[in-house]
C-alpha atoms as a PDB file:
ATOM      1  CA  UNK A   1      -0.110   5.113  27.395  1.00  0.00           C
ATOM      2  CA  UNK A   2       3.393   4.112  25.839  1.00  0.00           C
ATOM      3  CA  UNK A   3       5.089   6.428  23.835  1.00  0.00           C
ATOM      4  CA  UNK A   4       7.557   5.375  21.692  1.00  0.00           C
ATOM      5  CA  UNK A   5      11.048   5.671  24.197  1.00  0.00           C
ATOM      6  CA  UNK A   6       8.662   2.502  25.328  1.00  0.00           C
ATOM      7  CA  UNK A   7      10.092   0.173  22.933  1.00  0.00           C
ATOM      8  CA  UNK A   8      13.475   0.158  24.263  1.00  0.00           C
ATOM      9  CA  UNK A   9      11.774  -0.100  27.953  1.00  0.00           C
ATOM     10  CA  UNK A  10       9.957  -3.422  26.563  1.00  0.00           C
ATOM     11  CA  UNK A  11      13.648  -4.256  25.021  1.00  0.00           C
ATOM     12  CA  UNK A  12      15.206  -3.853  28.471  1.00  0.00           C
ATOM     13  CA  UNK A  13      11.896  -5.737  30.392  1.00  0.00           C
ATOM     14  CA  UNK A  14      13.045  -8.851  28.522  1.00  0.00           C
ATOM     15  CA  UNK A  15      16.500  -8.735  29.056  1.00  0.00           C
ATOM     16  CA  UNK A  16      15.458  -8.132  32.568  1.00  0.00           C
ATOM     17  CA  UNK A  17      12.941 -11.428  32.798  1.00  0.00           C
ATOM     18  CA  UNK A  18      15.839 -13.217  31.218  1.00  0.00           C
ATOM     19  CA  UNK A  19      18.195 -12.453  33.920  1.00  0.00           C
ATOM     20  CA  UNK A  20      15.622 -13.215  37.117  1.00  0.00           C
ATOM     21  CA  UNK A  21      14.739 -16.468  35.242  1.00  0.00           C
ATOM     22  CA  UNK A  22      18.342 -17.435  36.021  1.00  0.00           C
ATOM     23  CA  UNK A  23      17.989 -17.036  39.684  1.00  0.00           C
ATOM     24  CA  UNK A  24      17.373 -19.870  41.737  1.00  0.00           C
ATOM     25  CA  UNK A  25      16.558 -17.820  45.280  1.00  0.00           C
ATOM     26  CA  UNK A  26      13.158 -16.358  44.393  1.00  0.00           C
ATOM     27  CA  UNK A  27      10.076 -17.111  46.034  1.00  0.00           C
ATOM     28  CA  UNK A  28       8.603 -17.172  42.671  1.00  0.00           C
ATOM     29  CA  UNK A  29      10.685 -18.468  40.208  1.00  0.00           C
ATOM     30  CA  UNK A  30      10.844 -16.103  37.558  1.00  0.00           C
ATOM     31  CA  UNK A  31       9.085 -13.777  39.049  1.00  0.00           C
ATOM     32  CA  UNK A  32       9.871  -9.997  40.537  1.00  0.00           C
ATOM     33  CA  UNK A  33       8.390  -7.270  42.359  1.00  0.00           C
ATOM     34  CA  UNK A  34       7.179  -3.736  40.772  1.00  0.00           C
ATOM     35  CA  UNK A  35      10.183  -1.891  42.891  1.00  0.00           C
ATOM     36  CA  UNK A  36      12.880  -3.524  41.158  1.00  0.00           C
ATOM     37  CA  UNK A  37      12.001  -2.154  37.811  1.00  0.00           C
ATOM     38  CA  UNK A  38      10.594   1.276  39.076  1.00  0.00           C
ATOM     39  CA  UNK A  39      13.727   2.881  37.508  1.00  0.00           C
ATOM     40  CA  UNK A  40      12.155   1.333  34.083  1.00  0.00           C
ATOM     41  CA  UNK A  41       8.544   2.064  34.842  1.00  0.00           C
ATOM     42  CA  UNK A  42       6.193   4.307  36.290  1.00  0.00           C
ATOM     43  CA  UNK A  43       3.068   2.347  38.136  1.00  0.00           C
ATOM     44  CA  UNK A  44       0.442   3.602  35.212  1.00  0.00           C
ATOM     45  CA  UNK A  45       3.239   2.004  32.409  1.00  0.00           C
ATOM     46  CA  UNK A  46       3.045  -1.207  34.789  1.00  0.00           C
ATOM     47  CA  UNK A  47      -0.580  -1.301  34.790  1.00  0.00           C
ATOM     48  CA  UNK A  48      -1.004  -0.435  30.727  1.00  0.00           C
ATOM     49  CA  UNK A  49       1.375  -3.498  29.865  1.00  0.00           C
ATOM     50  CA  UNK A  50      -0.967  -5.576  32.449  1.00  0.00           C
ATOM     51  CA  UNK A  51      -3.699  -5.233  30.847  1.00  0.00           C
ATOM     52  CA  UNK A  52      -1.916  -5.175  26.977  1.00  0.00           C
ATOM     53  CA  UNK A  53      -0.935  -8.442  28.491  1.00  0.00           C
ATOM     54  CA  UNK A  54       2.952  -7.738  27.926  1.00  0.00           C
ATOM     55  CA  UNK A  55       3.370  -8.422  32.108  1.00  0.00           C
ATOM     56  CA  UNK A  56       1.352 -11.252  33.795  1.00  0.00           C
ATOM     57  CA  UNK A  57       0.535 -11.128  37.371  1.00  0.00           C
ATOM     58  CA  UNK A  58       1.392 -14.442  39.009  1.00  0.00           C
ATOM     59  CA  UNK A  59       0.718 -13.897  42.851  1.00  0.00           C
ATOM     60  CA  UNK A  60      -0.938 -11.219  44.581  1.00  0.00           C
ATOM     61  CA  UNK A  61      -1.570 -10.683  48.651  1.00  0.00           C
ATOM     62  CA  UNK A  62      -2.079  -7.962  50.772  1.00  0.00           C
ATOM     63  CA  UNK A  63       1.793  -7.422  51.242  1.00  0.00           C
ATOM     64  CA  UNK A  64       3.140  -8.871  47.956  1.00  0.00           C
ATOM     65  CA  UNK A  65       2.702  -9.057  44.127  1.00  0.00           C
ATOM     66  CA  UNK A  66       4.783 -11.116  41.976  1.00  0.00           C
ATOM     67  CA  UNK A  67       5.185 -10.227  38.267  1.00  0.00           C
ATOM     68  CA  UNK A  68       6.674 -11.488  34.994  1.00  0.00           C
ATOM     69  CA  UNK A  69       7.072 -10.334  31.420  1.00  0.00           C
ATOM     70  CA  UNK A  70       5.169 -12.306  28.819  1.00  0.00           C
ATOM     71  CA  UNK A  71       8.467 -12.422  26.975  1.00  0.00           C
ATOM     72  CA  UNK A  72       6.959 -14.336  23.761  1.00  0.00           C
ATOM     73  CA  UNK A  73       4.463 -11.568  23.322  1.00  0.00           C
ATOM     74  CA  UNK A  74       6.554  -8.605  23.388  1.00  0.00           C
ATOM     75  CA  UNK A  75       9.236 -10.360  21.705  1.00  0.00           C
ATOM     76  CA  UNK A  76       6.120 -10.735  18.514  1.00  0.00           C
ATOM     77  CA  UNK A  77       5.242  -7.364  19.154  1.00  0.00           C
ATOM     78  CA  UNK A  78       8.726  -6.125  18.656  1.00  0.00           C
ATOM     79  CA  UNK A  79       9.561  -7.985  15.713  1.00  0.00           C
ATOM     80  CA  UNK A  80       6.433  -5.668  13.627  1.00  0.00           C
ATOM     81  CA  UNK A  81       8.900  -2.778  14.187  1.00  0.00           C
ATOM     82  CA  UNK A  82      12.290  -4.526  12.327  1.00  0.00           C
ATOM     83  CA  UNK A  83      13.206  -3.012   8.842  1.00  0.00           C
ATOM     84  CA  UNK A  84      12.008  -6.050   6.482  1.00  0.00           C
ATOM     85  CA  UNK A  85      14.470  -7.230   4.120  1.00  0.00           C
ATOM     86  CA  UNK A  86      14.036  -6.239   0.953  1.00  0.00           C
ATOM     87  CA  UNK A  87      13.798  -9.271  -1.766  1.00  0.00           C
ATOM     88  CA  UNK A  88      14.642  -8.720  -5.437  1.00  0.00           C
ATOM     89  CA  UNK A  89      11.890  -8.027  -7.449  1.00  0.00           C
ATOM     90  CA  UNK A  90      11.287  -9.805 -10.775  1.00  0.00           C
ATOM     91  CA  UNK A  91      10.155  -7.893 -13.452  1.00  0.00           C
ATOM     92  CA  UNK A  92       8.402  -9.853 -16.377  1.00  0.00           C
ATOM     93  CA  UNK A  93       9.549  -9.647 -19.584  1.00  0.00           C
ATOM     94  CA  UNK A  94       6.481  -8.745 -21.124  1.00  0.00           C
ATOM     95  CA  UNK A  95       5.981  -5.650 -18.219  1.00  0.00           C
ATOM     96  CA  UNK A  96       4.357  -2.861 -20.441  1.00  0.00           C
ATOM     97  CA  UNK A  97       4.118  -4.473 -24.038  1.00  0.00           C
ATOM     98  CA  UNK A  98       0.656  -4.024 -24.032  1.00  0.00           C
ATOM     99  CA  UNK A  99       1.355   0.205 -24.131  1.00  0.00           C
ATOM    100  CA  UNK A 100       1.952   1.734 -27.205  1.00  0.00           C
ATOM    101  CA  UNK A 101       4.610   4.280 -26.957  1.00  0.00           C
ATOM    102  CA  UNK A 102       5.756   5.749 -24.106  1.00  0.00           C
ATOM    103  CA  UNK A 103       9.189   3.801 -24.192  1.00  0.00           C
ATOM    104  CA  UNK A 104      11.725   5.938 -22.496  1.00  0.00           C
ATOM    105  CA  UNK A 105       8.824   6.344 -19.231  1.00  0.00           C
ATOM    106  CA  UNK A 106       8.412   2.122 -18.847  1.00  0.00           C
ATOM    107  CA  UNK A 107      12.477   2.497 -19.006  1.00  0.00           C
ATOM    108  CA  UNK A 108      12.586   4.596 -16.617  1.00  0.00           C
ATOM    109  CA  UNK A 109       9.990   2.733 -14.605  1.00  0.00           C
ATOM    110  CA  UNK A 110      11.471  -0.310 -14.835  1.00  0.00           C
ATOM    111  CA  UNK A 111      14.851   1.080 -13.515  1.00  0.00           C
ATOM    112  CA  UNK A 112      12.883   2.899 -10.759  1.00  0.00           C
ATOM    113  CA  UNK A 113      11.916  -0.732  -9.665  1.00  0.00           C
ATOM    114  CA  UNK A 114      15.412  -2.121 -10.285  1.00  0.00           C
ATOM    115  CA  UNK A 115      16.778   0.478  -8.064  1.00  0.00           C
ATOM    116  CA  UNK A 116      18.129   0.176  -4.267  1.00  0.00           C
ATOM    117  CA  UNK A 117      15.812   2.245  -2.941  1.00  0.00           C
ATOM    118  CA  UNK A 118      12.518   3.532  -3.876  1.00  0.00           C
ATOM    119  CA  UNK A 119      11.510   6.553  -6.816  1.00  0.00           C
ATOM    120  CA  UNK A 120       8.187   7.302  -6.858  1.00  0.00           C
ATOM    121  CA  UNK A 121       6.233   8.202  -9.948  1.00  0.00           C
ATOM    122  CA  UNK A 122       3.225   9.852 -10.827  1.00  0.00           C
ATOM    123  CA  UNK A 123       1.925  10.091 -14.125  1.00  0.00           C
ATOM    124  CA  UNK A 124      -0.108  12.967 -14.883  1.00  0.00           C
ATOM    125  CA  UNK A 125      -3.236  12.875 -18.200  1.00  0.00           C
ATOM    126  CA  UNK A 126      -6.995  13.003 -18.946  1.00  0.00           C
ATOM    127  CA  UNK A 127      -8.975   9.866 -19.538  1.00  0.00           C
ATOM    128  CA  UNK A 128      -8.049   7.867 -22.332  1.00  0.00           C
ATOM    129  CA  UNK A 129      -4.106   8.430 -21.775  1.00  0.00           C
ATOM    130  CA  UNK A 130      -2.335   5.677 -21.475  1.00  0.00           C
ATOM    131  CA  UNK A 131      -1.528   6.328 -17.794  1.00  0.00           C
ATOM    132  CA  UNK A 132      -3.900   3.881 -16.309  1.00  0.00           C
ATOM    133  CA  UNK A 133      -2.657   0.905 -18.322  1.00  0.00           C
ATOM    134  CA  UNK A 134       0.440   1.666 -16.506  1.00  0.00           C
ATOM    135  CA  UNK A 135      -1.208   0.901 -13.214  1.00  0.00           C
ATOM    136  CA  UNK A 136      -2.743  -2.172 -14.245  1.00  0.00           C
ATOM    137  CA  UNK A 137       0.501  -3.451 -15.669  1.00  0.00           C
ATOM    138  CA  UNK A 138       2.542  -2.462 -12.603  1.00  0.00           C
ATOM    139  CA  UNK A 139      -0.463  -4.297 -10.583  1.00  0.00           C
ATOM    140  CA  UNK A 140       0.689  -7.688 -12.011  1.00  0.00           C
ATOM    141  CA  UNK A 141       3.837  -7.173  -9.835  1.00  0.00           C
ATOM    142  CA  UNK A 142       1.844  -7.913  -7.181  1.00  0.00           C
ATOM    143  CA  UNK A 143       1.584  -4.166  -6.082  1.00  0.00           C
ATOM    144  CA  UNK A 144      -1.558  -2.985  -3.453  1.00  0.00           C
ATOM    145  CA  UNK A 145      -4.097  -1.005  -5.673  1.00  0.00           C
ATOM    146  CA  UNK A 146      -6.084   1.511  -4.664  1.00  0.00           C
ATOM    147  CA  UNK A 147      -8.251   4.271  -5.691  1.00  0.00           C
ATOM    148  CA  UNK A 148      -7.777   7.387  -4.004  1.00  0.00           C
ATOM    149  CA  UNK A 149     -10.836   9.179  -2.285  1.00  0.00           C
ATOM    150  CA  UNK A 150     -12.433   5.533  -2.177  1.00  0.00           C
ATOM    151  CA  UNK A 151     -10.524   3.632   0.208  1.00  0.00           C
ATOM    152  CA  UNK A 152     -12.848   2.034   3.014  1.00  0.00           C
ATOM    153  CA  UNK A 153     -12.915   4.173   6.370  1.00  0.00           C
ATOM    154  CA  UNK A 154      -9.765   3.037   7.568  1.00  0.00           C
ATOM    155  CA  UNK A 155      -7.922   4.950   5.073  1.00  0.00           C
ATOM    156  CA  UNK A 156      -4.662   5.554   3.186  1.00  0.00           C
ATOM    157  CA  UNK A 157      -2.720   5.649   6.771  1.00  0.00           C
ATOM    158  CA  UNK A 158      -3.948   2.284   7.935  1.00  0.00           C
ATOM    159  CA  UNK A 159      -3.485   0.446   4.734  1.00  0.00           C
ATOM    160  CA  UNK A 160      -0.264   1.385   4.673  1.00  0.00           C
ATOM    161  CA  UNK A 161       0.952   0.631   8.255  1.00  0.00           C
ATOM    162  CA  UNK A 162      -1.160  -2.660   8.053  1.00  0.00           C
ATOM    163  CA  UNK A 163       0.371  -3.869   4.360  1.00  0.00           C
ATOM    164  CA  UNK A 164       4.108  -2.180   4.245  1.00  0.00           C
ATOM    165  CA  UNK A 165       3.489  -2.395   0.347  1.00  0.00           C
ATOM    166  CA  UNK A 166       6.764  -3.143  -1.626  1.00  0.00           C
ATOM    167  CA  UNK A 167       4.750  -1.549  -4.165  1.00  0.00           C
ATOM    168  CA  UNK A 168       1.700   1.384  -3.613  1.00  0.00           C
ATOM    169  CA  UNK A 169      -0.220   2.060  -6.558  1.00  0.00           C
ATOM    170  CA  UNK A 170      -2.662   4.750  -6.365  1.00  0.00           C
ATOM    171  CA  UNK A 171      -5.274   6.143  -8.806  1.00  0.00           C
ATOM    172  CA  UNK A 172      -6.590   9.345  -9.004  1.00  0.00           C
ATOM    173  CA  UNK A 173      -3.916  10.870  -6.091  1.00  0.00           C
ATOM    174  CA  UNK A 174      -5.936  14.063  -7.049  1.00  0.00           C
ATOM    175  CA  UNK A 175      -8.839  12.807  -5.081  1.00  0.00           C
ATOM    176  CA  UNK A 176      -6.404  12.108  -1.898  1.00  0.00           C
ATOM    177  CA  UNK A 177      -7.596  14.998   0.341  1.00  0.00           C
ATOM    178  CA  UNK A 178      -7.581  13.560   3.858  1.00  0.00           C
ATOM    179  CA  UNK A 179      -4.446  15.399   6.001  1.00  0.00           C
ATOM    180  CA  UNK A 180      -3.797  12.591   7.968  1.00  0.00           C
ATOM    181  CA  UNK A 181      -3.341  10.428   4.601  1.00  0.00           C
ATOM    182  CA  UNK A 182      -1.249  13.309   2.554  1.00  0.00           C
ATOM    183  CA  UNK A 183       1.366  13.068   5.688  1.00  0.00           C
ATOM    184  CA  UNK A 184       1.195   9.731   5.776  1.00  0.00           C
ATOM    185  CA  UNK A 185       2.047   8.897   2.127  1.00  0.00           C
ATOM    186  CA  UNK A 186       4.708  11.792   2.647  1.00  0.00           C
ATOM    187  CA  UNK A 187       6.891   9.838   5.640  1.00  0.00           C
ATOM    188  CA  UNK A 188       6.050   6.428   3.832  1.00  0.00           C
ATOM    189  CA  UNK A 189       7.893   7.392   0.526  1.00  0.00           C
ATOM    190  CA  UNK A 190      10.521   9.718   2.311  1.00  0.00           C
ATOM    191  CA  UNK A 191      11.579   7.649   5.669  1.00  0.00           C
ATOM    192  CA  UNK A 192      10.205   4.200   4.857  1.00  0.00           C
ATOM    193  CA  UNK A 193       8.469   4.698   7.673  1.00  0.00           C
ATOM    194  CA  UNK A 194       4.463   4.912   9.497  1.00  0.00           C
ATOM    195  CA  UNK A 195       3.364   6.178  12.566  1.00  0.00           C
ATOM    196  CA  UNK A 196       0.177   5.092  13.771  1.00  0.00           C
ATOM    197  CA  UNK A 197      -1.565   5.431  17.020  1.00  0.00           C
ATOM    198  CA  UNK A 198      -3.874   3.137  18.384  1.00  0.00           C
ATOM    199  CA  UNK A 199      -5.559   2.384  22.165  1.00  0.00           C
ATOM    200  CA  UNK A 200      -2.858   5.098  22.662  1.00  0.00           C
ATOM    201  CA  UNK A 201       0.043   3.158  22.152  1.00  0.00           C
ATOM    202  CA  UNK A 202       2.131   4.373  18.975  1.00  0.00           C
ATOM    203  CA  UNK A 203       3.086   2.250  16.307  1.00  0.00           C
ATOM    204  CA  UNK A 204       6.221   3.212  14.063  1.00  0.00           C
ATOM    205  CA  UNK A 205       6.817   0.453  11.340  1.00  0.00           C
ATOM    206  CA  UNK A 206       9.288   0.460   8.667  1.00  0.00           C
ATOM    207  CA  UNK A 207       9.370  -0.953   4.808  1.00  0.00           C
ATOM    208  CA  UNK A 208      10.606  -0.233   1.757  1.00  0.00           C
ATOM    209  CA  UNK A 209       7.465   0.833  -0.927  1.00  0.00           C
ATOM    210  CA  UNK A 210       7.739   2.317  -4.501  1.00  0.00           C
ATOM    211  CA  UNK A 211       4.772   4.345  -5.127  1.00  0.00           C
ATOM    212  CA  UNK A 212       3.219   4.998  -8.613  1.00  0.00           C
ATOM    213  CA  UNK A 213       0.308   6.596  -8.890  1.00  0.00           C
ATOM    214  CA  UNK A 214      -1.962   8.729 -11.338  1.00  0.00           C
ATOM    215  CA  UNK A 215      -3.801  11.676 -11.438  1.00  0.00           C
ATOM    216  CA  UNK A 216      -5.838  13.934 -13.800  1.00  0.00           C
ATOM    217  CA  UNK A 217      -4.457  17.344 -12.461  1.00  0.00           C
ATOM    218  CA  UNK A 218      -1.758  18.260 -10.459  1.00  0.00           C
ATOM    219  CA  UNK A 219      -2.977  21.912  -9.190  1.00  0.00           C
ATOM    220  CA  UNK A 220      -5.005  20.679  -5.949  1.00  0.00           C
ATOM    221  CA  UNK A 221      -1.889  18.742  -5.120  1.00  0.00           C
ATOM    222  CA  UNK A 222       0.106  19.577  -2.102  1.00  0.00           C
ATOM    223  CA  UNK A 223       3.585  21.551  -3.313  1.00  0.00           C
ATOM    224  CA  UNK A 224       5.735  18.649  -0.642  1.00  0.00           C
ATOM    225  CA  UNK A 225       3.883  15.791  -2.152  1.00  0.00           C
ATOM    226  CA  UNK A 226       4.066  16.367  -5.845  1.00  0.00           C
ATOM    227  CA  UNK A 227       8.102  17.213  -5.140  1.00  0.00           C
ATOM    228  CA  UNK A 228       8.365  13.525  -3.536  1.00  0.00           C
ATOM    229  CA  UNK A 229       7.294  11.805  -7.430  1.00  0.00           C
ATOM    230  CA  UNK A 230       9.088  12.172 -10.529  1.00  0.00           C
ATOM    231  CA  UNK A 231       6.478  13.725 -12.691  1.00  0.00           C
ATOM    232  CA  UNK A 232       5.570  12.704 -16.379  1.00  0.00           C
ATOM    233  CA  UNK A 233       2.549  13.991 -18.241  1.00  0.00           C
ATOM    234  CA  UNK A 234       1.033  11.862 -20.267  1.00  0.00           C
ATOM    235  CA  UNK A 235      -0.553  12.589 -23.550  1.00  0.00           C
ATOM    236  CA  UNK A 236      -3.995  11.349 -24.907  1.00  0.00           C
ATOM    237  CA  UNK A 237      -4.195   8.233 -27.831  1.00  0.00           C
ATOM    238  CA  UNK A 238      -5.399   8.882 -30.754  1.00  0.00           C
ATOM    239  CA  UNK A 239      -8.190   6.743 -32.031  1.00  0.00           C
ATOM    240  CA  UNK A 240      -6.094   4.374 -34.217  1.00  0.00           C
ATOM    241  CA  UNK A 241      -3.657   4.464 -31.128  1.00  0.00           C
ATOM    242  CA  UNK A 242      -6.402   3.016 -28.592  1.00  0.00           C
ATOM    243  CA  UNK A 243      -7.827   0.214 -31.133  1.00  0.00           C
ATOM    244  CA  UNK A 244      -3.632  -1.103 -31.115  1.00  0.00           C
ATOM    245  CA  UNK A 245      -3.599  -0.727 -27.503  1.00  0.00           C
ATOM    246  CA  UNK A 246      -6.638  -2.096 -26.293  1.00  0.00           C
ATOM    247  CA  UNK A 247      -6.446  -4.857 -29.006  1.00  0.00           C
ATOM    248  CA  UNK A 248      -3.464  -5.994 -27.932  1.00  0.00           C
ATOM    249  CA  UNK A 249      -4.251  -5.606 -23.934  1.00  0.00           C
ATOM    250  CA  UNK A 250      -7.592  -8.044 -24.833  1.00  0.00           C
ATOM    251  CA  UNK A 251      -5.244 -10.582 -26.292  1.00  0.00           C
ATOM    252  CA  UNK A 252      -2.358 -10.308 -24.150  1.00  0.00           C
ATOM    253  CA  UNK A 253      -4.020 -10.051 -21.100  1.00  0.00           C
ATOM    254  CA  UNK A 254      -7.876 -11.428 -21.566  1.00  0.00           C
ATOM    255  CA  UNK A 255      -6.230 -13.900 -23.938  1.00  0.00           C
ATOM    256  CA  UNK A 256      -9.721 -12.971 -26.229  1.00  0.00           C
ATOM    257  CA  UNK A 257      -9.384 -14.083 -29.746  1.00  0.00           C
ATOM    258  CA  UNK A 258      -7.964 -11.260 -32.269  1.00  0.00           C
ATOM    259  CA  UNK A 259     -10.493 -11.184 -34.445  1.00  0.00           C
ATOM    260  CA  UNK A 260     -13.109 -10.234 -31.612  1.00  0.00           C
ATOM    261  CA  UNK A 261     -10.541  -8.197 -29.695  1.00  0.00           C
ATOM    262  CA  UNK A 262      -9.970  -5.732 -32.653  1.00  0.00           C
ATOM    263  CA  UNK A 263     -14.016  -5.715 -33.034  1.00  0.00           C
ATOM    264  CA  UNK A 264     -14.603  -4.516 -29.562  1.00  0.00           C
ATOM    265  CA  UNK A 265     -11.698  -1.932 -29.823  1.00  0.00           C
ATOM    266  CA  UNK A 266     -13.223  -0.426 -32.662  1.00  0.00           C
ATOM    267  CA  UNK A 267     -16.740  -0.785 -31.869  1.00  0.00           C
ATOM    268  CA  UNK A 268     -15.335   1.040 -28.017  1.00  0.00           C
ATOM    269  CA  UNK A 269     -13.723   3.524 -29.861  1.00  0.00           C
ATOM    270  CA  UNK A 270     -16.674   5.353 -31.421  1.00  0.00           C
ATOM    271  CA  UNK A 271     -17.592   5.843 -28.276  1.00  0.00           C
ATOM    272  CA  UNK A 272     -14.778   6.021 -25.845  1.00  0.00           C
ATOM    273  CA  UNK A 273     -11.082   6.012 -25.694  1.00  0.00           C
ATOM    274  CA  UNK A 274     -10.981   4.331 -22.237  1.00  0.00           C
ATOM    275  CA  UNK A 275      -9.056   0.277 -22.425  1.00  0.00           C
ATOM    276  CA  UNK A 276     -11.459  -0.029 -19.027  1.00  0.00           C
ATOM    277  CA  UNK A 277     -14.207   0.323 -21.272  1.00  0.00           C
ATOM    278  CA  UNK A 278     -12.899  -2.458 -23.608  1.00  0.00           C
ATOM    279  CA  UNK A 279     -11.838  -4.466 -21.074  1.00  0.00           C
ATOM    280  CA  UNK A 280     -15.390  -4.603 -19.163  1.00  0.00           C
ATOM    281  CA  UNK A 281     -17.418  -5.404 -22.855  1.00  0.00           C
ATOM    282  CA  UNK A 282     -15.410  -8.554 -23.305  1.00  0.00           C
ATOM    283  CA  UNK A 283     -15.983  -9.592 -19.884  1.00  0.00           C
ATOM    284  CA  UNK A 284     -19.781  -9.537 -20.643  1.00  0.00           C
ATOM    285  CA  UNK A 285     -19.364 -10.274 -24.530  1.00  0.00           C
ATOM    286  CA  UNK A 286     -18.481 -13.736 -26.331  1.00  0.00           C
ATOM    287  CA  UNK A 287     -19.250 -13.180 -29.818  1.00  0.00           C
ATOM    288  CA  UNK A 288     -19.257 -10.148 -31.840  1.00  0.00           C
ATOM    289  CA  UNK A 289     -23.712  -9.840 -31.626  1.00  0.00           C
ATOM    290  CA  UNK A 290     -23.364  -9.360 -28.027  1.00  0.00           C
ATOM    291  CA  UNK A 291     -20.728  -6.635 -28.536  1.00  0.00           C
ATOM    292  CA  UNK A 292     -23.078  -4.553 -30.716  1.00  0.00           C
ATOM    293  CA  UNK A 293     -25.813  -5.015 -28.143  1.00  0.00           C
ATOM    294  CA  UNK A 294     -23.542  -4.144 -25.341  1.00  0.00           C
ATOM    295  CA  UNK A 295     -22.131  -0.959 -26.936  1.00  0.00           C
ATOM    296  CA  UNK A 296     -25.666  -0.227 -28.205  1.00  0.00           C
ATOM    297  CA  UNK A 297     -26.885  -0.438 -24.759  1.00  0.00           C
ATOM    298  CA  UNK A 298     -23.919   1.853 -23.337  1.00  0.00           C
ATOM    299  CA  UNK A 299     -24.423   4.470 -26.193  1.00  0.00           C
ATOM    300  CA  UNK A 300     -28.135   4.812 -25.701  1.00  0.00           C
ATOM    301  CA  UNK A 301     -27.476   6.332 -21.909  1.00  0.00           C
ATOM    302  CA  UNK A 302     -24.416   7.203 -21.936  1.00  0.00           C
ATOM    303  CA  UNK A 303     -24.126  10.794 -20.239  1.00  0.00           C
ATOM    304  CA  UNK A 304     -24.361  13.587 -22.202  1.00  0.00           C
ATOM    305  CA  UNK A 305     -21.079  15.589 -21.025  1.00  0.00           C
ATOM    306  CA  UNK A 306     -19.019  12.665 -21.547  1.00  0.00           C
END
């Protein structure tokens, strides 16, 4: 296994190659034997980068075996571990229009974004707050979504160490409840960094990510993750609130014609305050009859706690 002092040892095994594929008295060009780097390596390090294929065997005999570093391949596998620069993100004008209210939290988002380095934030409600339109919007950024407690079997860890998201936004943190994830998330927004071990080799990678997320409750959450977010609790809309809001998301975003966007808000609204709700009828609906049947439809079963 290679632990993580190994990066530097791959570092130096390059600068090493470099330096025997200047000299012109070898038997091998460019190639060494294992006792003039067994100051760098122990043999079980030797034989792990053979078969990673970081070192390539080029002649073997009873008496002699000839190495060299693949120095393209570790040189690619070192890159993964550089800080990435971080490019200027542009924020569209019309970032959060579709929200009514709220005005001093999508300033404060939006300087959260323009900022340096990252602030989290979580935003804290029941359904039919306002908090998930804040995801969706911030999702147009071209932030990695996710939902939490339904990410495949790789989970929160991977995603993160595979994507180095400039911008994480999670839904329902509440449901986050996998250790390895919480601590994770906790070194991701704190360090900008993720440790990952695989084949047992470890991985450290480093970004720069903004996390937003959502949740319904804040009580199940760990003490050292909620600290990491700035914390806003979101009210719920009222009913005349949510037929403005999701009339103008329909339009704005859907681009679905006024008239029938302010139907299927109202319609929604005796019902359900929820602009997912709205959303998913005018995906299905093109005319005001097949709104009625839709909500009809929904009403009929809809589940009796809700």
């Amino acid at each position: 296994m290679i632990d993580m002092v190994s990066f530097e040892v791959l570092r130096q095994l390059i600068d090493f190659q470099r330096k025997v594929d200047q000299q012109k008295s070898r038997v091998f060009k460019g190639a060494w034997e294992y006792q003039e780097v067994k100051d760098l390596l122990k043999p079980w390090e030797l034989n792990d980068l053979l078969q990673r294929g970081f070192i390539i065997r080029v002649y073997e005999s009873n008496r002699y075996r000839a190495y060299k570093v693949n120095v393209d391949k570790v040189s690619e596998y070192l890159s993964r571990f550089e800080k990435p620069k971080t490019e200027k993100l542009e924020i569209p004008e019309d970032l959060f229009d579709v929200i009514e209210g709220f005005d001093d939290i999508k300033e404060f988002i939006k300087m959260s974004l323009r900022a340096k380095d990252p602030v989290h934030v979580l935003l804290v409600g029941p359904t039919g707050t306002a908090k998930s339109l804040f995801l969706m919007e911030l999702e147009r950024l071209g932030g990695y979504f996710i939902t939490a407690g339904t990410t495949t079997k790789v989970g929160l860890r991977d995603l993160i160490y595979e994507e180095l998201p400039r911008i994480l936004i999670i839904d329902e943190l509440d449901k986050c409840n996998n250790p390895k994830d919480i601590s994770a998330l906790l070194t991701w927004m704190d360090y900008g960094r993720i440790v990952v071990t695989k084949h047992g080799l470890r991985d450290v990678r480093h970004g720069k990510g903004w996390v937003f997320a959502a949740a319904n409750r804040v009580d199940n959450l760990p003490p050292e993750l909620l600290d990491r977010f700035r914390v806003f609790q979101i009210r719920k809309y009222s009913r005349d609130q949510f037929i403005k809001v999701a009339t103008n998301f329909l339009v704005k975003r859907l681009h679905v014609d006024l008239e029938l966007a302010r139907y299927i808000a109202v319609e929604v609204s005796k019902y359900d305050i929820s602009v997912r709700a709205a959303r998913d009828i005018a995906r299905i609906a093109q005319n005001k009859e097949q709104v009625k049947k839709a909500i009809n439809t929904l009403r009929r079963y809809k589940l009796k706690h809700f």
